[in-house]
PDB file of N, CA and C in Angstrom:
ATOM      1  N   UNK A   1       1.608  20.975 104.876  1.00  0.00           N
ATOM      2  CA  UNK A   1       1.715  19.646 105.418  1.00  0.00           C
ATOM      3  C   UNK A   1       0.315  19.126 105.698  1.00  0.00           C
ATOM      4  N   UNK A   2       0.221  18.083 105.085  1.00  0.00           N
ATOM      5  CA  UNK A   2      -1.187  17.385 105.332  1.00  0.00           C
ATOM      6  C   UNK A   2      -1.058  15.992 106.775  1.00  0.00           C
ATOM      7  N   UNK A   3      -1.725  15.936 107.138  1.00  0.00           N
ATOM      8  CA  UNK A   3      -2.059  14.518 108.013  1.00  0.00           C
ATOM      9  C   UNK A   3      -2.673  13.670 107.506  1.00  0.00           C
ATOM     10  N   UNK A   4      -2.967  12.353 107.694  1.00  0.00           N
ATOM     11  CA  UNK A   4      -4.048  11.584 107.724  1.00  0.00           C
ATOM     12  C   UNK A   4      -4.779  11.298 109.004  1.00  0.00           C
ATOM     13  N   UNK A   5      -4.282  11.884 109.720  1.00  0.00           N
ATOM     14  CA  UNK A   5      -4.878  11.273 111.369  1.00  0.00           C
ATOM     15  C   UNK A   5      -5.360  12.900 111.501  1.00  0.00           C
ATOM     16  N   UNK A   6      -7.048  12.463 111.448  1.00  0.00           N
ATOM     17  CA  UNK A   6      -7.704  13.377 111.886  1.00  0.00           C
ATOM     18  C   UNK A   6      -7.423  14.063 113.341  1.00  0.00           C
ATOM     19  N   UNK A   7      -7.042  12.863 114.327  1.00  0.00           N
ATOM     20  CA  UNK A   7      -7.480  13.183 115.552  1.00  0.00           C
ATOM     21  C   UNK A   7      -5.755  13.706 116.353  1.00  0.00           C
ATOM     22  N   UNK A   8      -5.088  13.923 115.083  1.00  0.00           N
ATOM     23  CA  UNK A   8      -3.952  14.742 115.421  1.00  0.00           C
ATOM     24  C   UNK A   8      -3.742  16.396 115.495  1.00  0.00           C
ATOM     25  N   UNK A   9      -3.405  16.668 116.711  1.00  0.00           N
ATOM     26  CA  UNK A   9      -3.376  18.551 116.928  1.00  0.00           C
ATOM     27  C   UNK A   9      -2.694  19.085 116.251  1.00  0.00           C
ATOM     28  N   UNK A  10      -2.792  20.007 115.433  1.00  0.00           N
ATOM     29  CA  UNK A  10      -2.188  21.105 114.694  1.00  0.00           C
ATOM     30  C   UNK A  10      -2.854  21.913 115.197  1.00  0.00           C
ATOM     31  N   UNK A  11      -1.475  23.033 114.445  1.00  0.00           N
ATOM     32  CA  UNK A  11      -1.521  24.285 114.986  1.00  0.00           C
ATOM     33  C   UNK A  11      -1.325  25.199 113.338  1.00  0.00           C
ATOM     34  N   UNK A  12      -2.357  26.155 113.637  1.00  0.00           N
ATOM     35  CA  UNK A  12      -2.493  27.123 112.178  1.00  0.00           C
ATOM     36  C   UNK A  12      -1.665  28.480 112.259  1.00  0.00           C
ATOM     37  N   UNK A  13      -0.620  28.687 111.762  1.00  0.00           N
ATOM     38  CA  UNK A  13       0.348  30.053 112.525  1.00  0.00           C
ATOM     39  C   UNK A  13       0.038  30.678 111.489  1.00  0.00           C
ATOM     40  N   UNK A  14       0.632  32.064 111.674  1.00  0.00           N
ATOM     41  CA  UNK A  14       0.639  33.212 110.316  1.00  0.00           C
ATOM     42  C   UNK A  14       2.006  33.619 110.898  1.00  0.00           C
ATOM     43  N   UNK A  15       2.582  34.052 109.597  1.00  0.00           N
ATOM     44  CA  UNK A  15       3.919  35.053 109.980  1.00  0.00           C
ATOM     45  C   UNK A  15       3.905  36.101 108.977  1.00  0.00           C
ATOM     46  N   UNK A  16       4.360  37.461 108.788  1.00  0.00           N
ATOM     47  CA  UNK A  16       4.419  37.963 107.445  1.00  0.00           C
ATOM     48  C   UNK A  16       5.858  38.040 107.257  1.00  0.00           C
ATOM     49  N   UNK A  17       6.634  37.678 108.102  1.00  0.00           N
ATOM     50  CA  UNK A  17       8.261  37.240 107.401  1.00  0.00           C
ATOM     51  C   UNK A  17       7.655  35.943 106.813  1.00  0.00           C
ATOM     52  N   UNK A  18       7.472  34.729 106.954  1.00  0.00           N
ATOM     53  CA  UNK A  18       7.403  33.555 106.192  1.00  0.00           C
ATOM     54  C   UNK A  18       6.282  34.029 104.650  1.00  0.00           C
ATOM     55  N   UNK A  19       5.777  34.772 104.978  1.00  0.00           N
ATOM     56  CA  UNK A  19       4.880  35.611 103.329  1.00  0.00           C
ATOM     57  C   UNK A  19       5.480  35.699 102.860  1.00  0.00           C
ATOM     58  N   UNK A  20       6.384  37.106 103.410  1.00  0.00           N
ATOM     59  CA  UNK A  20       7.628  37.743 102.608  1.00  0.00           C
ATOM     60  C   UNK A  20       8.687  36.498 102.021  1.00  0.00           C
ATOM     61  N   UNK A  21       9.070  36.197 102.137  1.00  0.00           N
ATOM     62  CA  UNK A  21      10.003  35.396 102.174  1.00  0.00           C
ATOM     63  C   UNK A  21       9.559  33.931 100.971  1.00  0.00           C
ATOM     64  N   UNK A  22       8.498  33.733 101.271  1.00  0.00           N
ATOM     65  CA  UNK A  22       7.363  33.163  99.706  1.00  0.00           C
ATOM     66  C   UNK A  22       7.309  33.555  99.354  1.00  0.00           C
ATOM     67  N   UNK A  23       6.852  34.959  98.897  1.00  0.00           N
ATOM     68  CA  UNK A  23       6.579  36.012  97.905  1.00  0.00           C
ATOM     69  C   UNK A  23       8.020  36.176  97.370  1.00  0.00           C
ATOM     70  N   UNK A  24       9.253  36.841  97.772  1.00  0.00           N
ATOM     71  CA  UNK A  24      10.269  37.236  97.459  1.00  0.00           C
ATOM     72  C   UNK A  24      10.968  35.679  96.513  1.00  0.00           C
ATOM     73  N   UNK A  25      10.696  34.477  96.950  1.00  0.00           N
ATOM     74  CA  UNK A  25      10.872  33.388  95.849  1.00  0.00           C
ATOM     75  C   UNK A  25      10.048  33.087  94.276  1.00  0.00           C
ATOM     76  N   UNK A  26       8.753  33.102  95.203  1.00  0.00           N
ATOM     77  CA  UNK A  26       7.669  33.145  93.837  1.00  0.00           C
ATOM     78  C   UNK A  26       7.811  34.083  92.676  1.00  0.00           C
ATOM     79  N   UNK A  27       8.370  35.431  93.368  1.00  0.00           N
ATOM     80  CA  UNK A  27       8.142  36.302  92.365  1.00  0.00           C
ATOM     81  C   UNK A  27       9.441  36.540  91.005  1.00  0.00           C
ATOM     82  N   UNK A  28      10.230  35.238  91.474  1.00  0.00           N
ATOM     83  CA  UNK A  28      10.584  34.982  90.446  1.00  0.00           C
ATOM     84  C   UNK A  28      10.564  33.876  89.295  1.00  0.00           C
ATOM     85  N   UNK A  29       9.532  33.197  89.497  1.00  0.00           N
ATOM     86  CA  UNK A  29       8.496  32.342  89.032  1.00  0.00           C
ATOM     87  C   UNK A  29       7.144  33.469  88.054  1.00  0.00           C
ATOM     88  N   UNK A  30       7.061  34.708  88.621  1.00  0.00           N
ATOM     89  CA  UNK A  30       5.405  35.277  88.129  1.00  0.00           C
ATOM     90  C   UNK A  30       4.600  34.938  89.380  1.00  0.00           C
ATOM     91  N   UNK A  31       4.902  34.360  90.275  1.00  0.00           N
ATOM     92  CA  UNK A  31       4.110  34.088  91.188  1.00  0.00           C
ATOM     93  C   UNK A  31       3.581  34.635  92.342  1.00  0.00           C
ATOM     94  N   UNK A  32       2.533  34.291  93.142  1.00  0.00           N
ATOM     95  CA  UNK A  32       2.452  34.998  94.442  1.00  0.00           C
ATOM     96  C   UNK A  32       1.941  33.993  95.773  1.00  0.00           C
ATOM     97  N   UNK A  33       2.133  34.188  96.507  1.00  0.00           N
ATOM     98  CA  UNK A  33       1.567  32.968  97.909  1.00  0.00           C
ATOM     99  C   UNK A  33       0.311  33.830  97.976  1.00  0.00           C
ATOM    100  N   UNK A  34      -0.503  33.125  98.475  1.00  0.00           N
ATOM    101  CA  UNK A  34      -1.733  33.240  99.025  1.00  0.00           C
ATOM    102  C   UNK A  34      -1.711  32.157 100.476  1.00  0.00           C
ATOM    103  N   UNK A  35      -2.302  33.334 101.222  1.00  0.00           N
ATOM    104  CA  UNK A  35      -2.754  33.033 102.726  1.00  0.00           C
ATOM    105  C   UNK A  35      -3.572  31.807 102.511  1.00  0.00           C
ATOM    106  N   UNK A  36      -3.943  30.389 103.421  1.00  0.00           N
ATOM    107  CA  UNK A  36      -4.673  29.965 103.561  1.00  0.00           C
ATOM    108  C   UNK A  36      -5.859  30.139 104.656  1.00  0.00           C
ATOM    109  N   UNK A  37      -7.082  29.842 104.458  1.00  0.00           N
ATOM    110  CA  UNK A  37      -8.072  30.344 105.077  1.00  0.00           C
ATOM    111  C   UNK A  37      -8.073  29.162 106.416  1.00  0.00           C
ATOM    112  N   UNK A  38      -8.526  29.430 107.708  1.00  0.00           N
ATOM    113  CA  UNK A  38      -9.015  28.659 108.884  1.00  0.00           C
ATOM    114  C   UNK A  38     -10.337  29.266 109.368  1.00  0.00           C
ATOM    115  N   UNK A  39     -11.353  28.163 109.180  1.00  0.00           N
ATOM    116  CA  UNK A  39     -12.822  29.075 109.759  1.00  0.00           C
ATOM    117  C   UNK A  39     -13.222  28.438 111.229  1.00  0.00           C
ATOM    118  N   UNK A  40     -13.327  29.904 111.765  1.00  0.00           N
ATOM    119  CA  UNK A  40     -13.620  29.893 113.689  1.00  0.00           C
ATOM    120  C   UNK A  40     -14.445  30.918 113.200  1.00  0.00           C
ATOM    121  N   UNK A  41     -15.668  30.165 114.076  1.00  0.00           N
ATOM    122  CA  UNK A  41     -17.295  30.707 114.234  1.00  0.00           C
ATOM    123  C   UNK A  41     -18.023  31.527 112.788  1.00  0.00           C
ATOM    124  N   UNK A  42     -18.200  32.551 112.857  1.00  0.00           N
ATOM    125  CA  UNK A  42     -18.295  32.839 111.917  1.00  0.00           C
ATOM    126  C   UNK A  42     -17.587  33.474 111.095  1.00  0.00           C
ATOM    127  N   UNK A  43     -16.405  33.409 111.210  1.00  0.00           N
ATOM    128  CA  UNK A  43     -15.145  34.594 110.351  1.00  0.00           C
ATOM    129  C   UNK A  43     -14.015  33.168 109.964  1.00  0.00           C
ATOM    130  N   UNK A  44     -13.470  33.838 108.830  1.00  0.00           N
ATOM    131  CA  UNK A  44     -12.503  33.476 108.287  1.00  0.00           C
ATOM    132  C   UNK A  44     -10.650  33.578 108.923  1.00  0.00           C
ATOM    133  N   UNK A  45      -9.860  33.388 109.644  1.00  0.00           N
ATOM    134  CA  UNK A  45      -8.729  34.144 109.689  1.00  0.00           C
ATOM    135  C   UNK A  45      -8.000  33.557 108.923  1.00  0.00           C
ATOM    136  N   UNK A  46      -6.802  33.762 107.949  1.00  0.00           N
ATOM    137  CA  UNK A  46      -5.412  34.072 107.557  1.00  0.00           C
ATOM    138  C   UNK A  46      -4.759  33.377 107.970  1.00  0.00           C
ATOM    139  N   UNK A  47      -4.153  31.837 107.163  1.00  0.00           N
ATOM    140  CA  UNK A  47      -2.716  31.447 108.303  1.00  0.00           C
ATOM    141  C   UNK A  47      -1.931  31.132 107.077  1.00  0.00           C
ATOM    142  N   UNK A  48      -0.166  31.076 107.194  1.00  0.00           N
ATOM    143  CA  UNK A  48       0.821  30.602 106.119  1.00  0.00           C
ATOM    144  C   UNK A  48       1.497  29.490 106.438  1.00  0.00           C
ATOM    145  N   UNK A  49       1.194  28.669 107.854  1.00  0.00           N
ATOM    146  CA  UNK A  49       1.096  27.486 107.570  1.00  0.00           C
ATOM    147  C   UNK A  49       0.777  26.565 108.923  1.00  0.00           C
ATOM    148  N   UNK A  50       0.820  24.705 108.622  1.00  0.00           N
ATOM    149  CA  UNK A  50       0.149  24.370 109.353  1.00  0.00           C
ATOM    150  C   UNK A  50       1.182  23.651 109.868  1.00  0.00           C
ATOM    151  N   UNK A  51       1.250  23.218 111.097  1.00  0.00           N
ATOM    152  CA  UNK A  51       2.467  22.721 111.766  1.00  0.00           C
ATOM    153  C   UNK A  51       2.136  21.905 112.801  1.00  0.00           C
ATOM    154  N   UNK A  52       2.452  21.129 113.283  1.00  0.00           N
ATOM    155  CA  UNK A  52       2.017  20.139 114.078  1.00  0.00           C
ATOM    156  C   UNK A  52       2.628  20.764 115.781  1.00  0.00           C
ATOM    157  N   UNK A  53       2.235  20.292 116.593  1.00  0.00           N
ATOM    158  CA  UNK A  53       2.916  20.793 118.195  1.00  0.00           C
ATOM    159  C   UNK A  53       4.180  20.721 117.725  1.00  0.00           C
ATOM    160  N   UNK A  54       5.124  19.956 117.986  1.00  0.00           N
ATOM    161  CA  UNK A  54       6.411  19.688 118.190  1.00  0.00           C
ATOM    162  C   UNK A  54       7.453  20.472 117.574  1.00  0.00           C
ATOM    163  N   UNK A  55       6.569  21.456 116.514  1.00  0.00           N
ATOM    164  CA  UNK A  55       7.416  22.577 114.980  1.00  0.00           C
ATOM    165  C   UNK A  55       6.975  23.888 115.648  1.00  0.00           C
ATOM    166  N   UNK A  56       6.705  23.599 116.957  1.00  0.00           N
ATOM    167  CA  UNK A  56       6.294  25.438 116.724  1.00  0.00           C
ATOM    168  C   UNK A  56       7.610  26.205 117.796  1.00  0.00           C
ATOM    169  N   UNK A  57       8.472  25.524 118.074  1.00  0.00           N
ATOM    170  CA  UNK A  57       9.441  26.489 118.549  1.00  0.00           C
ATOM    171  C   UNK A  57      10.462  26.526 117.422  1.00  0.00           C
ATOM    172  N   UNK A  58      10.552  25.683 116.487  1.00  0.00           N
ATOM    173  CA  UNK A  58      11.692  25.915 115.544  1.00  0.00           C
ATOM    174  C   UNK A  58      11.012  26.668 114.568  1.00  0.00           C
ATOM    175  N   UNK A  59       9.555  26.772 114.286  1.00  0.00           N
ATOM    176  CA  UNK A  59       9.026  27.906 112.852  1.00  0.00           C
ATOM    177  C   UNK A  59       9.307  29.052 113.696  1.00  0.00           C
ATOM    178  N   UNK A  60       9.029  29.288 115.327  1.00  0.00           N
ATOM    179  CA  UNK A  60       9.211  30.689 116.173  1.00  0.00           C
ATOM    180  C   UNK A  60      10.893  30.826 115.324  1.00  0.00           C
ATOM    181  N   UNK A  61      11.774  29.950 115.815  1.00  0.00           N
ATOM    182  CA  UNK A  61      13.174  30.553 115.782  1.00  0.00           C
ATOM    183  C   UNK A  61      13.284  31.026 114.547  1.00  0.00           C
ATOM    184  N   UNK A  62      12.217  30.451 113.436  1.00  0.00           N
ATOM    185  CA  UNK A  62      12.786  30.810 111.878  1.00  0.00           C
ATOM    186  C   UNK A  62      12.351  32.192 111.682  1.00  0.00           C
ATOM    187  N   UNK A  63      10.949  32.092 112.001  1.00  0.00           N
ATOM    188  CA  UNK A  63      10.319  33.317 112.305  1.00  0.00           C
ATOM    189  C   UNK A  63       9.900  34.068 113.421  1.00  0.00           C
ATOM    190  N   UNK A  64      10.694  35.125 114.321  1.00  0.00           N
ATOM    191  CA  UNK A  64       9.931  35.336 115.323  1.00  0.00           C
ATOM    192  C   UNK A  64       8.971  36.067 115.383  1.00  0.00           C
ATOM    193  N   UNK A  65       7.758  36.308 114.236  1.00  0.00           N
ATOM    194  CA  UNK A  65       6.649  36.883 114.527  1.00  0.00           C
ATOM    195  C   UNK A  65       5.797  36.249 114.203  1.00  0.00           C
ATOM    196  N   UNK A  66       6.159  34.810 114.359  1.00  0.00           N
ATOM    197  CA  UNK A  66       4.804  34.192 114.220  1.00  0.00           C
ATOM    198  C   UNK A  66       3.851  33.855 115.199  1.00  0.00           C
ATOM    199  N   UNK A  67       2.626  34.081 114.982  1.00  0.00           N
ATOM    200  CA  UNK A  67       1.698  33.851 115.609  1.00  0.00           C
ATOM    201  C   UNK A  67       0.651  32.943 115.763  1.00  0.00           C
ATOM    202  N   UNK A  68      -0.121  32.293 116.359  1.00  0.00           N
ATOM    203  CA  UNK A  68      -1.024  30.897 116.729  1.00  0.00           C
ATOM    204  C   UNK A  68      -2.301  30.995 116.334  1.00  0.00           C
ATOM    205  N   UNK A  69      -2.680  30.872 114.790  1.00  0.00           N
ATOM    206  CA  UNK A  69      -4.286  32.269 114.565  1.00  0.00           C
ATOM    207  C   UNK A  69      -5.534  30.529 115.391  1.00  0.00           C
ATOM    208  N   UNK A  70      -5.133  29.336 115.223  1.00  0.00           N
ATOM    209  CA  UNK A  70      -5.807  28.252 116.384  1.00  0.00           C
ATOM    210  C   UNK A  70      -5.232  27.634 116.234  1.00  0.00           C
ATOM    211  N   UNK A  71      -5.554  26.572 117.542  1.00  0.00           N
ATOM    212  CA  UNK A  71      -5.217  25.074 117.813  1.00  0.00           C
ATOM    213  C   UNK A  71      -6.224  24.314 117.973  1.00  0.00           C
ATOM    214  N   UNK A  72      -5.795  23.176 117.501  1.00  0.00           N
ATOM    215  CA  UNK A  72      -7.168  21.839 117.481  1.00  0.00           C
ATOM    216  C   UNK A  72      -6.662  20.709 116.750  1.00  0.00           C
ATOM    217  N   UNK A  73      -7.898  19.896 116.657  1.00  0.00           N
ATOM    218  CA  UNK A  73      -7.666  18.300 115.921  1.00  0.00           C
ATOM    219  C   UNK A  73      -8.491  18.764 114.687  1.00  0.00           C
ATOM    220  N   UNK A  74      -7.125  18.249 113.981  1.00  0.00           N
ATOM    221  CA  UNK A  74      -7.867  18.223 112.065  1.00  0.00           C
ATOM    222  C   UNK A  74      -8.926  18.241 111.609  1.00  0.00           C
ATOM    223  N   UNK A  75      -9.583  17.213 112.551  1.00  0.00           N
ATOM    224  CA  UNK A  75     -11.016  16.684 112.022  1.00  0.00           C
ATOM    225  C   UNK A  75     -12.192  17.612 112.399  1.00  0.00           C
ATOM    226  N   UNK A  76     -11.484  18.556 113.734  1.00  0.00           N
ATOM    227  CA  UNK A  76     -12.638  20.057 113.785  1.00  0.00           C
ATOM    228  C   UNK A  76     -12.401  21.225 112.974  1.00  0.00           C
ATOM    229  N   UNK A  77     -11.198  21.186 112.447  1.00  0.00           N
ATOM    230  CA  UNK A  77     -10.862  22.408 111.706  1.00  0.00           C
ATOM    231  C   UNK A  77     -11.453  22.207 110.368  1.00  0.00           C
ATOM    232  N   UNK A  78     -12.091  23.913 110.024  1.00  0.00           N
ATOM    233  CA  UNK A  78     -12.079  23.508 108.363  1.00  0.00           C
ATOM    234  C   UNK A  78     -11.119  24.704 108.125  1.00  0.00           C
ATOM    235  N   UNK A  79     -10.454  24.872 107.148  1.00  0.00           N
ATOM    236  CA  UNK A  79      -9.823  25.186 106.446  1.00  0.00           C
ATOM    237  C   UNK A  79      -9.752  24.920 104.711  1.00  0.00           C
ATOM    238  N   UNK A  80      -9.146  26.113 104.385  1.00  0.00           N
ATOM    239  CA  UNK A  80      -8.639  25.885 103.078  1.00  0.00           C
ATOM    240  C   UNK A  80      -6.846  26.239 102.821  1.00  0.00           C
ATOM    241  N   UNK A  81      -6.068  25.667 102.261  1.00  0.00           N
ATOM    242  CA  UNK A  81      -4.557  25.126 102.323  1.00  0.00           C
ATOM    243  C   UNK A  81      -3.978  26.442 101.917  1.00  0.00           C
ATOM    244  N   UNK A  82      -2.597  27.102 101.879  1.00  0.00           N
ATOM    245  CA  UNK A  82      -2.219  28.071 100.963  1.00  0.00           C
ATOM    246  C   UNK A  82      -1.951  27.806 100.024  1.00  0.00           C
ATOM    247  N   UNK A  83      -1.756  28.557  99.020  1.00  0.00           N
ATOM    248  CA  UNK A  83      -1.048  28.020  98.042  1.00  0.00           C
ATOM    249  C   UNK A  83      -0.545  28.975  97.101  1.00  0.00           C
ATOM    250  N   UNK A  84      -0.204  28.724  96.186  1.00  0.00           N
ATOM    251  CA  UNK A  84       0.674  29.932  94.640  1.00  0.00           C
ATOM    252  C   UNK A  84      -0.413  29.959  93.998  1.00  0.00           C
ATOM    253  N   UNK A  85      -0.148  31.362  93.466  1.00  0.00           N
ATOM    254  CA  UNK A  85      -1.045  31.828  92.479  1.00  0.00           C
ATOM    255  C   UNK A  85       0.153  32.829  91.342  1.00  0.00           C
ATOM    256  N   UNK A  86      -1.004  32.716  89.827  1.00  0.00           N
ATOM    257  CA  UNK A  86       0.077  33.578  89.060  1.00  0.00           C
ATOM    258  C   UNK A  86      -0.344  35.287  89.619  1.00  0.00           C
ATOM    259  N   UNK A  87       1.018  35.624  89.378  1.00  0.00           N
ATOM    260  CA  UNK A  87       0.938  37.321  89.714  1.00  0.00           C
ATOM    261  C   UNK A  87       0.544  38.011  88.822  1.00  0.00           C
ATOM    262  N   UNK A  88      -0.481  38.451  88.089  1.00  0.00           N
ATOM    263  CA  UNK A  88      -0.807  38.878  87.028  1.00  0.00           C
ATOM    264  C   UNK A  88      -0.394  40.807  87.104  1.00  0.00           C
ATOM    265  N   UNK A  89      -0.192  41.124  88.245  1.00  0.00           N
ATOM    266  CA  UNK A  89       0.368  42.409  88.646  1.00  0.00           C
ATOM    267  C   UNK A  89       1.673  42.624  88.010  1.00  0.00           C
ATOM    268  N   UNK A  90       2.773  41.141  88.531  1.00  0.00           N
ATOM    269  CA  UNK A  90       3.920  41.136  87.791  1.00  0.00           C
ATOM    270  C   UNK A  90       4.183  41.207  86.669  1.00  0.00           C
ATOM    271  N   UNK A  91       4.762  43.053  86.185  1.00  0.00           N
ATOM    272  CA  UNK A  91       4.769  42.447  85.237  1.00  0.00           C
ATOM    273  C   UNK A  91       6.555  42.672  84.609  1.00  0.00           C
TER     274      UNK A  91
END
């Protein structure tokens, strides 16, 4: 999910049920999810997706191991998005 309003809070979660659960679709495509990247200070962390305040008790109920890797306004975050990739493993 993208914004246009920079100065709107999102929130960057990770789950590895919501992975699983991409992966287990993709991979019948050839495909695979890839984590998207969120950069805090100098490190990279891992998130599978981006959600605005108001989605984070219903992604909890979908997933309950998801976790909050940050919070902030768009326009401080950098990031890079998740996305599919081919599975070249699959074979």
């Amino acid at each position: 999910m993208t914004t246009k309003n920079g100065n709107a809070t999102v929130i960057f979660v990770y789950s590895e049920m919501q992975m699983n659960e991409e992966n287990s679709i993709l991979k019948k495509q050839g495909k695979r999810f890839v984590c998207g990247n969120v950069y805090s200070g100098i490190g990279a962390k891992q998130f599978t997706k981006q959600i605005q305040e108001g989605e984070l008790a219903a992604m909890c109920a979908k997933y309950p191991d998801t976790k909050i890797v940050i919070q902030g306004t768009l326009k401080d975050i950098k990031f890079e998005e998740p996305k599919e990739a081919l599975n070249v493993n699959n074979k």
